[in-house]
N, C-alpha and C. Protein backbone atom coordinates (compact mmCIF):
# COMPACT_ATOMS: atom_id res chain seq x y z
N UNK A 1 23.86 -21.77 8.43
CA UNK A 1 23.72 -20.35 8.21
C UNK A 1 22.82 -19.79 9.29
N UNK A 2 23.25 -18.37 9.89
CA UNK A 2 22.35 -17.92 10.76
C UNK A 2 21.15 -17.04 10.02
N UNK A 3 20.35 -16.51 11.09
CA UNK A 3 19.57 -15.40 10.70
C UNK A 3 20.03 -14.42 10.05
N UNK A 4 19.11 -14.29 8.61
CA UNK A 4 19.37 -13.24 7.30
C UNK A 4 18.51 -12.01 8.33
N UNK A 5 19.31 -11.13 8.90
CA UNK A 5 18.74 -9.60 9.07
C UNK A 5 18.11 -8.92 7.48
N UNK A 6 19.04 -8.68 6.75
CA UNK A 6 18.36 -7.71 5.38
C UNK A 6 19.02 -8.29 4.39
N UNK A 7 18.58 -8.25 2.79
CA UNK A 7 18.87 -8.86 1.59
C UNK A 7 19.12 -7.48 0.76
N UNK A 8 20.33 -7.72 0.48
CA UNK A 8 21.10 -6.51 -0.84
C UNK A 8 20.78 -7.51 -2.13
N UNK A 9 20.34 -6.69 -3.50
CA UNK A 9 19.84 -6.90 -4.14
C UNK A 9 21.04 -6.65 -5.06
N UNK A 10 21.94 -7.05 -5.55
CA UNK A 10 22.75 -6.18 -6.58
C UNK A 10 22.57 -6.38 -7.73
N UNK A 11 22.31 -5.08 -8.39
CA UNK A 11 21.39 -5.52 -9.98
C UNK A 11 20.41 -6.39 -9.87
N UNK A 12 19.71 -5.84 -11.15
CA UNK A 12 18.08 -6.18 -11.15
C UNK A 12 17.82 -7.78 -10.99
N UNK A 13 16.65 -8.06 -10.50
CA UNK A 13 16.03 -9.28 -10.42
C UNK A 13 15.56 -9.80 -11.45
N UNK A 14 15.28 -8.52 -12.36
CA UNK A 14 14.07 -8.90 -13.66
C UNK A 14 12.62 -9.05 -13.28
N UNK A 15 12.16 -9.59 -12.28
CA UNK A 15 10.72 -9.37 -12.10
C UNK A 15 10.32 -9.60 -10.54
N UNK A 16 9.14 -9.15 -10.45
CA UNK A 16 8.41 -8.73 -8.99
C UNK A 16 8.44 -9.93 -8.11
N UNK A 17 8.21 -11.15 -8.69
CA UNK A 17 8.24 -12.11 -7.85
C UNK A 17 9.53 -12.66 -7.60
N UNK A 18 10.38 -12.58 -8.27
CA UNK A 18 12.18 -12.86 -8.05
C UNK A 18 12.49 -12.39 -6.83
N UNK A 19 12.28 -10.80 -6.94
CA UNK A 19 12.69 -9.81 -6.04
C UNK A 19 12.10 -10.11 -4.84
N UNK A 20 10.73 -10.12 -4.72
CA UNK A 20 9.57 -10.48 -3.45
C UNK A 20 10.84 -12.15 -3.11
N UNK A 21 10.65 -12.89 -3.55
CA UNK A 21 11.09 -14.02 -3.44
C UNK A 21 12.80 -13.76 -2.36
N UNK A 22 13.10 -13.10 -3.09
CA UNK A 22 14.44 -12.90 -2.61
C UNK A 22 14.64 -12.24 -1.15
N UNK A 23 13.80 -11.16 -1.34
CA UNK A 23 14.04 -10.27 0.14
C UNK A 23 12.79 -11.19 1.17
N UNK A 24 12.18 -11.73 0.89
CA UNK A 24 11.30 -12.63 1.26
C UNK A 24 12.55 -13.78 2.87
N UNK A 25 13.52 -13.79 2.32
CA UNK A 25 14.81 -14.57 3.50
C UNK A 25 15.23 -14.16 4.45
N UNK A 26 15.10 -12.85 4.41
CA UNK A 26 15.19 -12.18 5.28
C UNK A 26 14.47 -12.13 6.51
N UNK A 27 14.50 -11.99 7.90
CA UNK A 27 13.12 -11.75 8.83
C UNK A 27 12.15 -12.97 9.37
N UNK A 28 12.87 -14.51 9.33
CA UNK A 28 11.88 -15.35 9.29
C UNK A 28 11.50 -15.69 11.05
N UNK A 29 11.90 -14.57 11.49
CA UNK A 29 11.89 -15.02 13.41
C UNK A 29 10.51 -14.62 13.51
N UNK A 30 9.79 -14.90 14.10
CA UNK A 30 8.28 -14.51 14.78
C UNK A 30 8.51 -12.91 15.00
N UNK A 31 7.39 -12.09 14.12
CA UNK A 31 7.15 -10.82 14.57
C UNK A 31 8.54 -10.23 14.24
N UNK A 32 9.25 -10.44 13.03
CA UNK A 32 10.30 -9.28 12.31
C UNK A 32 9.73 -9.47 10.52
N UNK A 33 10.09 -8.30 9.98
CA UNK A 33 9.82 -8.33 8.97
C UNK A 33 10.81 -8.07 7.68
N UNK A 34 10.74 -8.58 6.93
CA UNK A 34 11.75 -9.04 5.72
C UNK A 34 12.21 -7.81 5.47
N UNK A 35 13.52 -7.38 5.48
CA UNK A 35 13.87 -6.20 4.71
C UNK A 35 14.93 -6.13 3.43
N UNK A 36 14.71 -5.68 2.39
CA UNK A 36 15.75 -5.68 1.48
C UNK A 36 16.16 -4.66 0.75
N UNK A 37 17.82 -4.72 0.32
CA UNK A 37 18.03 -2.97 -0.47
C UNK A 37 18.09 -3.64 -2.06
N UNK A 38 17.52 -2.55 -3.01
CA UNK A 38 17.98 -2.91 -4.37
C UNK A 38 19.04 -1.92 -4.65
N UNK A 39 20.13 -2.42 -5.45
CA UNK A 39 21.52 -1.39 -5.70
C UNK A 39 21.32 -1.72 -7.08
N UNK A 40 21.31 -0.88 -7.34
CA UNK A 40 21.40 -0.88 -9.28
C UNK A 40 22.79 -0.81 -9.62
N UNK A 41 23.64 -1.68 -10.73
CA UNK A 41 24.68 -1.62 -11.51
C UNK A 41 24.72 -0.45 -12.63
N UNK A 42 23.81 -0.18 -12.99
CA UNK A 42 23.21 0.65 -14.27
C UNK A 42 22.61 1.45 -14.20
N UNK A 43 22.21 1.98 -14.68
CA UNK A 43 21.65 3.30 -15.38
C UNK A 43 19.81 2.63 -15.57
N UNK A 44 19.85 1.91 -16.53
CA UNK A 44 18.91 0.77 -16.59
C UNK A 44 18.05 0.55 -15.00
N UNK A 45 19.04 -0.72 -14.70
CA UNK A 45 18.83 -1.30 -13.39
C UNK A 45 18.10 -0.26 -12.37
N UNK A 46 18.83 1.44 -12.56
CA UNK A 46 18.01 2.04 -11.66
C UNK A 46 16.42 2.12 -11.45
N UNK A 47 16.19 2.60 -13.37
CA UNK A 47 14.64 2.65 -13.73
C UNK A 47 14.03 1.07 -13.73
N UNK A 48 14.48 0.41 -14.03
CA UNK A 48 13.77 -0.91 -13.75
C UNK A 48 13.65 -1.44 -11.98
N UNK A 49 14.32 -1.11 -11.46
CA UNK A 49 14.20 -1.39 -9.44
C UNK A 49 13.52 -0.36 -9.14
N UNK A 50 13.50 1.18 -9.63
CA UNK A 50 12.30 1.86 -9.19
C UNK A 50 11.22 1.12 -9.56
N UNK A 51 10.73 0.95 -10.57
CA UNK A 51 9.37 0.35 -11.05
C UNK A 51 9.14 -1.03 -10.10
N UNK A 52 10.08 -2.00 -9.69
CA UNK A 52 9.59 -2.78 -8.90
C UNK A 52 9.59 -2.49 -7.95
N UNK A 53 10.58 -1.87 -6.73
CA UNK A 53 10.00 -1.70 -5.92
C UNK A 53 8.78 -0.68 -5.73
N UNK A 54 7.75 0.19 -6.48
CA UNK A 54 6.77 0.04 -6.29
C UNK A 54 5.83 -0.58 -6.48
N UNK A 55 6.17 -1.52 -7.65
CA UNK A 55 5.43 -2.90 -8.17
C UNK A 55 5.29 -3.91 -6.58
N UNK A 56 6.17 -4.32 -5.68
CA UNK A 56 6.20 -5.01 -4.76
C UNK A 56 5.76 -4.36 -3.00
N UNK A 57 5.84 -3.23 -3.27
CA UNK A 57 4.81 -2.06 -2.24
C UNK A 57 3.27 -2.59 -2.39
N UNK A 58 2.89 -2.60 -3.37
CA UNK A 58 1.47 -2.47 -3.87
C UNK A 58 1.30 -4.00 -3.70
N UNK A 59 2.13 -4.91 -4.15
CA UNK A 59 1.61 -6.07 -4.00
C UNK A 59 1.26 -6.90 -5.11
N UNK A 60 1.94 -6.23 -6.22
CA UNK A 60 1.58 -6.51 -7.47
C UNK A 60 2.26 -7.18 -8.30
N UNK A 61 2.19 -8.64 -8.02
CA UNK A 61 2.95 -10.09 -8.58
C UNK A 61 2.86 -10.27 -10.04
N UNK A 62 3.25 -10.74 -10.67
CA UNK A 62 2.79 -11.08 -12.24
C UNK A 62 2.44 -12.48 -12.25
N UNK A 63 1.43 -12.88 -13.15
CA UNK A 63 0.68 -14.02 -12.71
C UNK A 63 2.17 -15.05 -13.81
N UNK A 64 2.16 -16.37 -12.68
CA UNK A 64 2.96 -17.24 -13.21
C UNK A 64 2.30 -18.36 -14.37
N UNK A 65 2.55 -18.91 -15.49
CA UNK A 65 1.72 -19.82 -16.36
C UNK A 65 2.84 -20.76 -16.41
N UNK A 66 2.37 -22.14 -16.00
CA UNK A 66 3.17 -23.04 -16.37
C UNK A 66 2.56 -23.82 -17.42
N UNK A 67 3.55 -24.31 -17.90
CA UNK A 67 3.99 -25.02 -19.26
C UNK A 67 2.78 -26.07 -19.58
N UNK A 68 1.96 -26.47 -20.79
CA UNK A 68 0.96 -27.22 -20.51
C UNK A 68 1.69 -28.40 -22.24
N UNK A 69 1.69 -29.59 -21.63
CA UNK A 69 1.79 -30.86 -22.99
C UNK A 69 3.30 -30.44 -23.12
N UNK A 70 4.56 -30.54 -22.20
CA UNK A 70 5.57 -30.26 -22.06
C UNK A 70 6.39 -31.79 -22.95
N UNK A 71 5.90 -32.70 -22.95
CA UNK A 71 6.65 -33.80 -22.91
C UNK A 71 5.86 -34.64 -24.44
């Protein structure tokens, strides 16, 4: 696979770090920077990709908790 120029998002990610994660593939050459579009399916999807992408402007991850005495 060559160089990812920009990441289309279609319908929601569900959360800030998915999304960060995702458009994150984009841009990995020295000195370019990741770009990505979110396209909403929904009505929904719209108000929920507004809220992240300013959730992911700001920088504002949700803290991850992993699983503790799993086994």
């Amino acid at each position: 696979m060559g160089a990812v120029d920009l990441v289309c998002q279609v319908g929601s990610p569900g959360n800030v770090a998915r999304a960060l994660q995702r458009v994150g593939r984009a841009g990995h050459l020295v000195g370019q920077t990741s770009k990505g579009r979110l396209i909403p399916k929904t009505a929904g999807d719209l108000l929920e990709q507004a809220v992240l992408a300013r959730e992911m402007s700001a920088g504002r991850v949700e803290v991850i908790r992993a699983p503790v005495n799993c086994l």
